[in-house]
Structures are given as structure tokens and as C-alpha cells.
PDB file of N, CA and C in Angstrom:
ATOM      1  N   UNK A   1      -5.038 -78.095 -94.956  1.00  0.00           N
ATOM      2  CA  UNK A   1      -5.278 -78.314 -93.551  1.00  0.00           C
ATOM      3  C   UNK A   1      -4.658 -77.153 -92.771  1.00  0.00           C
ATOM      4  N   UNK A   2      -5.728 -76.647 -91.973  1.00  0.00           N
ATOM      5  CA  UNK A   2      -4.958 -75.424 -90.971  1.00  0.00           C
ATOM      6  C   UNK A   2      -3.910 -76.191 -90.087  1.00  0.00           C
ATOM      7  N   UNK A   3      -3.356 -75.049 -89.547  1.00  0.00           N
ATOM      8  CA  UNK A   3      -2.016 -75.528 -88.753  1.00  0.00           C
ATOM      9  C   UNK A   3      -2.284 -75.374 -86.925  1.00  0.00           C
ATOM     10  N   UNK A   4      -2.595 -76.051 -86.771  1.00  0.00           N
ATOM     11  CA  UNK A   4      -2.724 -76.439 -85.228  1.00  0.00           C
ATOM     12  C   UNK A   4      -1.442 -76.001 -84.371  1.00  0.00           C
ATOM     13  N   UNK A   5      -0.231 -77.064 -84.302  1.00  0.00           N
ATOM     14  CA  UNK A   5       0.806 -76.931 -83.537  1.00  0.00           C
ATOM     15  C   UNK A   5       1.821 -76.877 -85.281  1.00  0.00           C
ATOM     16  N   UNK A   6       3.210 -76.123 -85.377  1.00  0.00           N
ATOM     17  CA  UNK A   6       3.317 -76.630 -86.307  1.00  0.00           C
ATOM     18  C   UNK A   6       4.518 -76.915 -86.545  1.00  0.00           C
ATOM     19  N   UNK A   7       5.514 -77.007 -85.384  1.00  0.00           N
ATOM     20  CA  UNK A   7       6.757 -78.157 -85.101  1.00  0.00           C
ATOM     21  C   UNK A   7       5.982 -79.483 -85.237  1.00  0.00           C
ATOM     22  N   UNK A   8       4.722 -79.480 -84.813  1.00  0.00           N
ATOM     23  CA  UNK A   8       4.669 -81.578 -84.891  1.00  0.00           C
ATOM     24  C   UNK A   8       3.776 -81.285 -85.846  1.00  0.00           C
ATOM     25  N   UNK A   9       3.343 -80.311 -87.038  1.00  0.00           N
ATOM     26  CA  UNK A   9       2.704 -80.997 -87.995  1.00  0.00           C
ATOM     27  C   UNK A   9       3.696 -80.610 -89.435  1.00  0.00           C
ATOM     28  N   UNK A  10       4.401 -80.118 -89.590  1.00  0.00           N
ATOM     29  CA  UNK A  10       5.155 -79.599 -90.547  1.00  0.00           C
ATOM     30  C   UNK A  10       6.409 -80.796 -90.724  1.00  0.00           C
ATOM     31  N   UNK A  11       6.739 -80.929 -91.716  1.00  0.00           N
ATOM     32  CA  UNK A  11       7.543 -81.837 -91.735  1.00  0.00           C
ATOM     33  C   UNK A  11       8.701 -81.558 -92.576  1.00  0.00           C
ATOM     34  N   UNK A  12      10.177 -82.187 -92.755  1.00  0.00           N
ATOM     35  CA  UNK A  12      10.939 -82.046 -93.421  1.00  0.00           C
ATOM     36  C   UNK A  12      10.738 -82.667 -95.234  1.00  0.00           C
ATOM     37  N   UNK A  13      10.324 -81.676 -96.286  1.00  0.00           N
ATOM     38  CA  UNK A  13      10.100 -82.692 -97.294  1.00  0.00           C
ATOM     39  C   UNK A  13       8.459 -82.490 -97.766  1.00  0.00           C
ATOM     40  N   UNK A  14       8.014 -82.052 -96.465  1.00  0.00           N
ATOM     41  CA  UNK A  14       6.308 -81.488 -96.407  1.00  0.00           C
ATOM     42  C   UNK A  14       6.083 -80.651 -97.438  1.00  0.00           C
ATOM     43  N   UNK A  15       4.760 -80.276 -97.817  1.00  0.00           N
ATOM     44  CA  UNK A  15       4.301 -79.818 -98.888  1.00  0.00           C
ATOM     45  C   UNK A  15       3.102 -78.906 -97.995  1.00  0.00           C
ATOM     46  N   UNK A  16       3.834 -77.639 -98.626  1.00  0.00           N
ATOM     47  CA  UNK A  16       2.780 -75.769 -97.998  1.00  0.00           C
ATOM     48  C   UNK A  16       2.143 -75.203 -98.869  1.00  0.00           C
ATOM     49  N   UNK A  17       1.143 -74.590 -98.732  1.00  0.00           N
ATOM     50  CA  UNK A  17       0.456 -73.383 -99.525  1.00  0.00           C
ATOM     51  C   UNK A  17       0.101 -72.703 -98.554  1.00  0.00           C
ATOM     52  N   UNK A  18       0.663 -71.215 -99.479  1.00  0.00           N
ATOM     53  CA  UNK A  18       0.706 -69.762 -99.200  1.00  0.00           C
ATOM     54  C   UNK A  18      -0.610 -69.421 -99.751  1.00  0.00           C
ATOM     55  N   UNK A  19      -1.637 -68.664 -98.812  1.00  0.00           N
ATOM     56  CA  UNK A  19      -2.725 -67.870 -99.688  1.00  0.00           C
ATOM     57  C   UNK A  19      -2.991 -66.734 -98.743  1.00  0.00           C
ATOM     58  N   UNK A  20      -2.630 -65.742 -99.315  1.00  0.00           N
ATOM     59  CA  UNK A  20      -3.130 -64.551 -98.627  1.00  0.00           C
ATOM     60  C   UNK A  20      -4.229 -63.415 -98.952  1.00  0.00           C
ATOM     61  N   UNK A  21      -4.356 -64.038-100.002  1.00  0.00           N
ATOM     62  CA  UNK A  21      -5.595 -63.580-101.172  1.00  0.00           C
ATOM     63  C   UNK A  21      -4.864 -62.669-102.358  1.00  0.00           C
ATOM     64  N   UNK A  22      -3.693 -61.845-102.187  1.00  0.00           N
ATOM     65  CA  UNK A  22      -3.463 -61.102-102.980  1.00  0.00           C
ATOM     66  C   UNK A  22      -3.052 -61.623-104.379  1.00  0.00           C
ATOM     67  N   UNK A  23      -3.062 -60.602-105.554  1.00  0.00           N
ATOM     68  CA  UNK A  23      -2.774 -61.738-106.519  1.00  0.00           C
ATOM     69  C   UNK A  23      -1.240 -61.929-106.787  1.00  0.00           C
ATOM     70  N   UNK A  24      -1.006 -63.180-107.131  1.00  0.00           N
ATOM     71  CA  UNK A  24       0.566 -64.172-107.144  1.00  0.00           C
ATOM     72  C   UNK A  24       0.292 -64.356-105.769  1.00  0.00           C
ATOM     73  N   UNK A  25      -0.304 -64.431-104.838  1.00  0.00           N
ATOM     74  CA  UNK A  25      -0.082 -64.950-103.392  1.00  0.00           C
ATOM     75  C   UNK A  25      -1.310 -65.942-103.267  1.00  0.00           C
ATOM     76  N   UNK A  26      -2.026 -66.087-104.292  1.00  0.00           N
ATOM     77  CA  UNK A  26      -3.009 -67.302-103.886  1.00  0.00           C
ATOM     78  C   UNK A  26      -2.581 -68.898-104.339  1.00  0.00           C
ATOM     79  N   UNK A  27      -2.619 -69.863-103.350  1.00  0.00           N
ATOM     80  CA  UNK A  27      -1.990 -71.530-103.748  1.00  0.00           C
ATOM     81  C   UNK A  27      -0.826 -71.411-104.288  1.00  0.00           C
ATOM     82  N   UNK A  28      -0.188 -70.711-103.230  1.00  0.00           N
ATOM     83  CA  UNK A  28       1.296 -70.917-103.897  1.00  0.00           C
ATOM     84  C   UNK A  28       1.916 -72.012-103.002  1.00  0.00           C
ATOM     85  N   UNK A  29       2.412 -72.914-103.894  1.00  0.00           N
ATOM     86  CA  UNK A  29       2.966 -73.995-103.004  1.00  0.00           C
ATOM     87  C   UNK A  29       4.214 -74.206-103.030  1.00  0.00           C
ATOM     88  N   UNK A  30       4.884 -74.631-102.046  1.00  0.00           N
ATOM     89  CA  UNK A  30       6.246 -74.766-101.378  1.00  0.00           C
ATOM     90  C   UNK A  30       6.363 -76.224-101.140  1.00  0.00           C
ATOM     91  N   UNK A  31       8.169 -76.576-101.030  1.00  0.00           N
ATOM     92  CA  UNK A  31       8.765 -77.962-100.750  1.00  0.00           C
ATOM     93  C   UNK A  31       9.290 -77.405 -98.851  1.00  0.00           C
ATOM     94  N   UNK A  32       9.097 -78.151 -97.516  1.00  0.00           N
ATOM     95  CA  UNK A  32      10.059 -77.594 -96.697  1.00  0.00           C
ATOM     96  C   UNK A  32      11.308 -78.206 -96.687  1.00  0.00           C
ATOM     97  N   UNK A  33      12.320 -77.796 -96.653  1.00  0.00           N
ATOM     98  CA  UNK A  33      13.456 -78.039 -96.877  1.00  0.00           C
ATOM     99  C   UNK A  33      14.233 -78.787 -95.835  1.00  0.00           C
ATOM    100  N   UNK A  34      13.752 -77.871 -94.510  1.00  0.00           N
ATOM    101  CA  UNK A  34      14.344 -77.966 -93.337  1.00  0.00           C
ATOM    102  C   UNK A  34      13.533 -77.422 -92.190  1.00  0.00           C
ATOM    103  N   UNK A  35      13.964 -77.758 -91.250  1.00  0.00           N
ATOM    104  CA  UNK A  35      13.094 -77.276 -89.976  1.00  0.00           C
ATOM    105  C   UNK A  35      13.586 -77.192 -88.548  1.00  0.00           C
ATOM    106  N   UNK A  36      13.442 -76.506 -88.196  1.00  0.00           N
ATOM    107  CA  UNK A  36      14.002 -76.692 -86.519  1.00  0.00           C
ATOM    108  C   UNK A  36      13.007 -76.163 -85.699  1.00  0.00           C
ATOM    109  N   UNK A  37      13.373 -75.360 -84.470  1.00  0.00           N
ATOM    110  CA  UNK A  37      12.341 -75.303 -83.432  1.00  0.00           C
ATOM    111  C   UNK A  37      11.739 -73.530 -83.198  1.00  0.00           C
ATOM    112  N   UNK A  38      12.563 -73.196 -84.570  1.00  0.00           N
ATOM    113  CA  UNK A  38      12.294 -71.463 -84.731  1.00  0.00           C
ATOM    114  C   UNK A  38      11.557 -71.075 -86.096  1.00  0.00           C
ATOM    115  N   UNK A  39      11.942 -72.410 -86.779  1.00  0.00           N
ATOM    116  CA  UNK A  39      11.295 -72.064 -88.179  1.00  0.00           C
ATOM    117  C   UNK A  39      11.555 -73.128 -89.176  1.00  0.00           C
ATOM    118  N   UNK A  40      11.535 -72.747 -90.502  1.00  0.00           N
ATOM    119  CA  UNK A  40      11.654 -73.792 -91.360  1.00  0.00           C
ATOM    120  C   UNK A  40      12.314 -72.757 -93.095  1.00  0.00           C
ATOM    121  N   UNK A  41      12.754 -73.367 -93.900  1.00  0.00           N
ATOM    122  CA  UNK A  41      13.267 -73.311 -95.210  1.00  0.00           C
ATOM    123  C   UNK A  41      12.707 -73.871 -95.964  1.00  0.00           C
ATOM    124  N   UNK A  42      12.037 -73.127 -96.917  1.00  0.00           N
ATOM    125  CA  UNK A  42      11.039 -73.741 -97.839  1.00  0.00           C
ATOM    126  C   UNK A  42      11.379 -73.375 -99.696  1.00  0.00           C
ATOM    127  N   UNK A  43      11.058 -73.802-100.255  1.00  0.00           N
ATOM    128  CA  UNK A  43      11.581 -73.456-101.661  1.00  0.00           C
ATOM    129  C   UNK A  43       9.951 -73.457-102.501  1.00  0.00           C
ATOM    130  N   UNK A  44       9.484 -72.566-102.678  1.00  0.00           N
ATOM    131  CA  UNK A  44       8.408 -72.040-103.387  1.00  0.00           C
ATOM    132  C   UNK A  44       8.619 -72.649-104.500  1.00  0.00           C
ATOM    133  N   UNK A  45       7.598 -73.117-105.070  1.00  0.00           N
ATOM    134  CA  UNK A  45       7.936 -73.522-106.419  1.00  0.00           C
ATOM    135  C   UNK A  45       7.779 -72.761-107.675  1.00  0.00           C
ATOM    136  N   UNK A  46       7.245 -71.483-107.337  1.00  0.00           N
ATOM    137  CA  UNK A  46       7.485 -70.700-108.638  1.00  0.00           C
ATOM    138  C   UNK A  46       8.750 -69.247-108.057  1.00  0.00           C
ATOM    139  N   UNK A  47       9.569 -69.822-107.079  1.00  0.00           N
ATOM    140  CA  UNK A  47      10.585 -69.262-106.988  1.00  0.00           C
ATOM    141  C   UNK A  47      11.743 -69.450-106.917  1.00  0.00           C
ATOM    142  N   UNK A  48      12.681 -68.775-107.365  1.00  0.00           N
ATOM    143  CA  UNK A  48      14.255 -68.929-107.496  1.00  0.00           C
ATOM    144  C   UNK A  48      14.795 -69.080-105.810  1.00  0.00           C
ATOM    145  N   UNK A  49      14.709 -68.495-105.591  1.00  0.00           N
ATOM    146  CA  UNK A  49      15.182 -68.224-103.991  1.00  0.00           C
ATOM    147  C   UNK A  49      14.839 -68.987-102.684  1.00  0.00           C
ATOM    148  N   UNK A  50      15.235 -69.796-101.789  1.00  0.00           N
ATOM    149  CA  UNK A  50      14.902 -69.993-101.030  1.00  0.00           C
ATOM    150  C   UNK A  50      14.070 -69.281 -99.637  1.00  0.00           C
ATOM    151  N   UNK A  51      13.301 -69.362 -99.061  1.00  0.00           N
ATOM    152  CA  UNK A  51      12.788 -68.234 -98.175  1.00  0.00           C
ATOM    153  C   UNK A  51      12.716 -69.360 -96.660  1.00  0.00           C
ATOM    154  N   UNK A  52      13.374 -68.239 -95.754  1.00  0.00           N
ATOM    155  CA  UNK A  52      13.351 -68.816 -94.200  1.00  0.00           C
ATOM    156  C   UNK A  52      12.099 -68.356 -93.562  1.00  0.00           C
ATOM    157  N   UNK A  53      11.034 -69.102 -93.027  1.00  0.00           N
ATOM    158  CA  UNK A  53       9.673 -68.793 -92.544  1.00  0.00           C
ATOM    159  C   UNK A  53       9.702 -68.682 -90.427  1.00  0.00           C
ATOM    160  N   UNK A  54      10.334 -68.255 -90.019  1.00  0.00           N
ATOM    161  CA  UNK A  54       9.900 -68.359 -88.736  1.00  0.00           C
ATOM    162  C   UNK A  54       8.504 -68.735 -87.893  1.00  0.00           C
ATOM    163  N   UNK A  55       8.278 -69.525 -87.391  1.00  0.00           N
ATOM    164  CA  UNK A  55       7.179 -69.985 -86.843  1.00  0.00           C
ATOM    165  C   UNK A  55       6.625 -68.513 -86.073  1.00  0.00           C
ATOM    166  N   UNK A  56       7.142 -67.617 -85.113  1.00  0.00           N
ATOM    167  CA  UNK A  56       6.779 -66.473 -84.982  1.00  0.00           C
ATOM    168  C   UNK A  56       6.190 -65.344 -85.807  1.00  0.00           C
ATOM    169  N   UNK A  57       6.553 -65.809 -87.255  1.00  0.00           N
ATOM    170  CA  UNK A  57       6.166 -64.423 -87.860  1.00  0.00           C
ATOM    171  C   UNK A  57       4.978 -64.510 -88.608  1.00  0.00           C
ATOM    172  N   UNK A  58       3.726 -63.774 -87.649  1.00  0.00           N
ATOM    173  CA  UNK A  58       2.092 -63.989 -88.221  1.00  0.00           C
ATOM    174  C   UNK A  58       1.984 -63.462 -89.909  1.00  0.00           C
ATOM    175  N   UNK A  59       3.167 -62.588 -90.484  1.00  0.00           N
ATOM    176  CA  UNK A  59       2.640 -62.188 -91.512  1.00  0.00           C
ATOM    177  C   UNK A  59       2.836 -63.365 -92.783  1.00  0.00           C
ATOM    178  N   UNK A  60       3.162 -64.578 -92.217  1.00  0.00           N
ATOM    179  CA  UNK A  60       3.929 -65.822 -92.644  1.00  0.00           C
ATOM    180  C   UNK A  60       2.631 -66.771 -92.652  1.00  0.00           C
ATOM    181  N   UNK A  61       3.184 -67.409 -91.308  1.00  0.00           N
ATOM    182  CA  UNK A  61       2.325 -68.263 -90.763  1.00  0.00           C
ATOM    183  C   UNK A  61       0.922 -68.329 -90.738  1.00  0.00           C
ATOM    184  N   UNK A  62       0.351 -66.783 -90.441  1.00  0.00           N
ATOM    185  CA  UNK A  62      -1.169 -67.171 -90.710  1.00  0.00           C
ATOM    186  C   UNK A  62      -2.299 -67.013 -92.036  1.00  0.00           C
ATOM    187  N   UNK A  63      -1.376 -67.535 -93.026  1.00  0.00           N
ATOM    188  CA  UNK A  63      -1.648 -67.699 -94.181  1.00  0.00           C
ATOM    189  C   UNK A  63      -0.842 -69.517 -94.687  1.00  0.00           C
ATOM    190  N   UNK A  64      -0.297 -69.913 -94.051  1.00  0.00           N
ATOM    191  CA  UNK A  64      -0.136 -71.464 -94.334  1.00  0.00           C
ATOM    192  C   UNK A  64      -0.693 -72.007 -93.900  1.00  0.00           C
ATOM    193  N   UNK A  65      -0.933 -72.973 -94.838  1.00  0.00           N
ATOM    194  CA  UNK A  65      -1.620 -74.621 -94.844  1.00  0.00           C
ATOM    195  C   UNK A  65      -1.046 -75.849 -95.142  1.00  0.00           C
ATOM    196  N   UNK A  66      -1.001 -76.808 -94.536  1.00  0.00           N
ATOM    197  CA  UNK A  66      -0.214 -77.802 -95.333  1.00  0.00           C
ATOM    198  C   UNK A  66      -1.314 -78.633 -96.226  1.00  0.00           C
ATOM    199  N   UNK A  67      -0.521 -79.177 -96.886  1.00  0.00           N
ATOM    200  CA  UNK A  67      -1.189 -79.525 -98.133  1.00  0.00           C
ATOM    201  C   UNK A  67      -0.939 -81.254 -97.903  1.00  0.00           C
ATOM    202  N   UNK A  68      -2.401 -81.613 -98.220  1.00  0.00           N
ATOM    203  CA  UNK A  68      -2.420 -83.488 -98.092  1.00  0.00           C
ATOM    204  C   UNK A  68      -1.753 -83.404 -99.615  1.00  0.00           C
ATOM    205  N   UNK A  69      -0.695 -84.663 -99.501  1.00  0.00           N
ATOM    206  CA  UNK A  69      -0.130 -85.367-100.408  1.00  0.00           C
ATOM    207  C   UNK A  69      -0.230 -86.653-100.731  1.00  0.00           C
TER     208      UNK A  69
END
């Protein structure tokens, strides 16, 4: 599902995919961790590292989707 507004559609616990077409960047899916009113903390699941996503940053954001669970 595209992302409309995405403080009220993103959720704590929510479930993301990353696709930007490149390859390792297609359906990559994420847990969000956390969230506030600048961004969110997400834990990729084929990654070690946690990554902080700012709602501002298009090279981010306009490649997420949230994912029906």
C-alpha cells in the first residue's frame, strides 16, 4: 500500500518494504521499531543494523510501502 500521510499510517511494530528496483533493494522488508513525528527506526530483516528513516528524506520514503499483515 502506497503511503498517503505517514505519521497516521505507519505504525509502531508495522511491517515496510523497500523497493527501489536496484538489485538487493527490491521487497526488502522491515519491522518499525519506533516512531515519532520526524521519522521512524526500522530493523530490515536481512540486516544487522538498525536504520533511522526520516519522513523528509525522498531518497527513503519514496520507495516505501507498507505491507498488509
Amino acid at each position: 500500500m502506497k503511503l498517503n500521510s505517514t505519521i497516521d499510517q505507519i505504525k509502531k511494530g508495522g511491517r515496510i518494504v523497500y523497493n527501489d528496483g536496484r538489485p538487493g533493494h527490491k521487497g526488502v522488508l522491515a519491522t518499525v521499531l519506533a516512531i515519532d513525528a520526524k521519522g521512524m527506526t526500522v530493523q530490515f530483516d536481512d540486516r544487522a543494523d538498525t536504520n533511522c528513516i526520516l519522513f523528509s528524506d525522498r531518497n527513503w520514503m519514496d520507495f516505501i510501502e507498507l505491507v498488509d499483515v
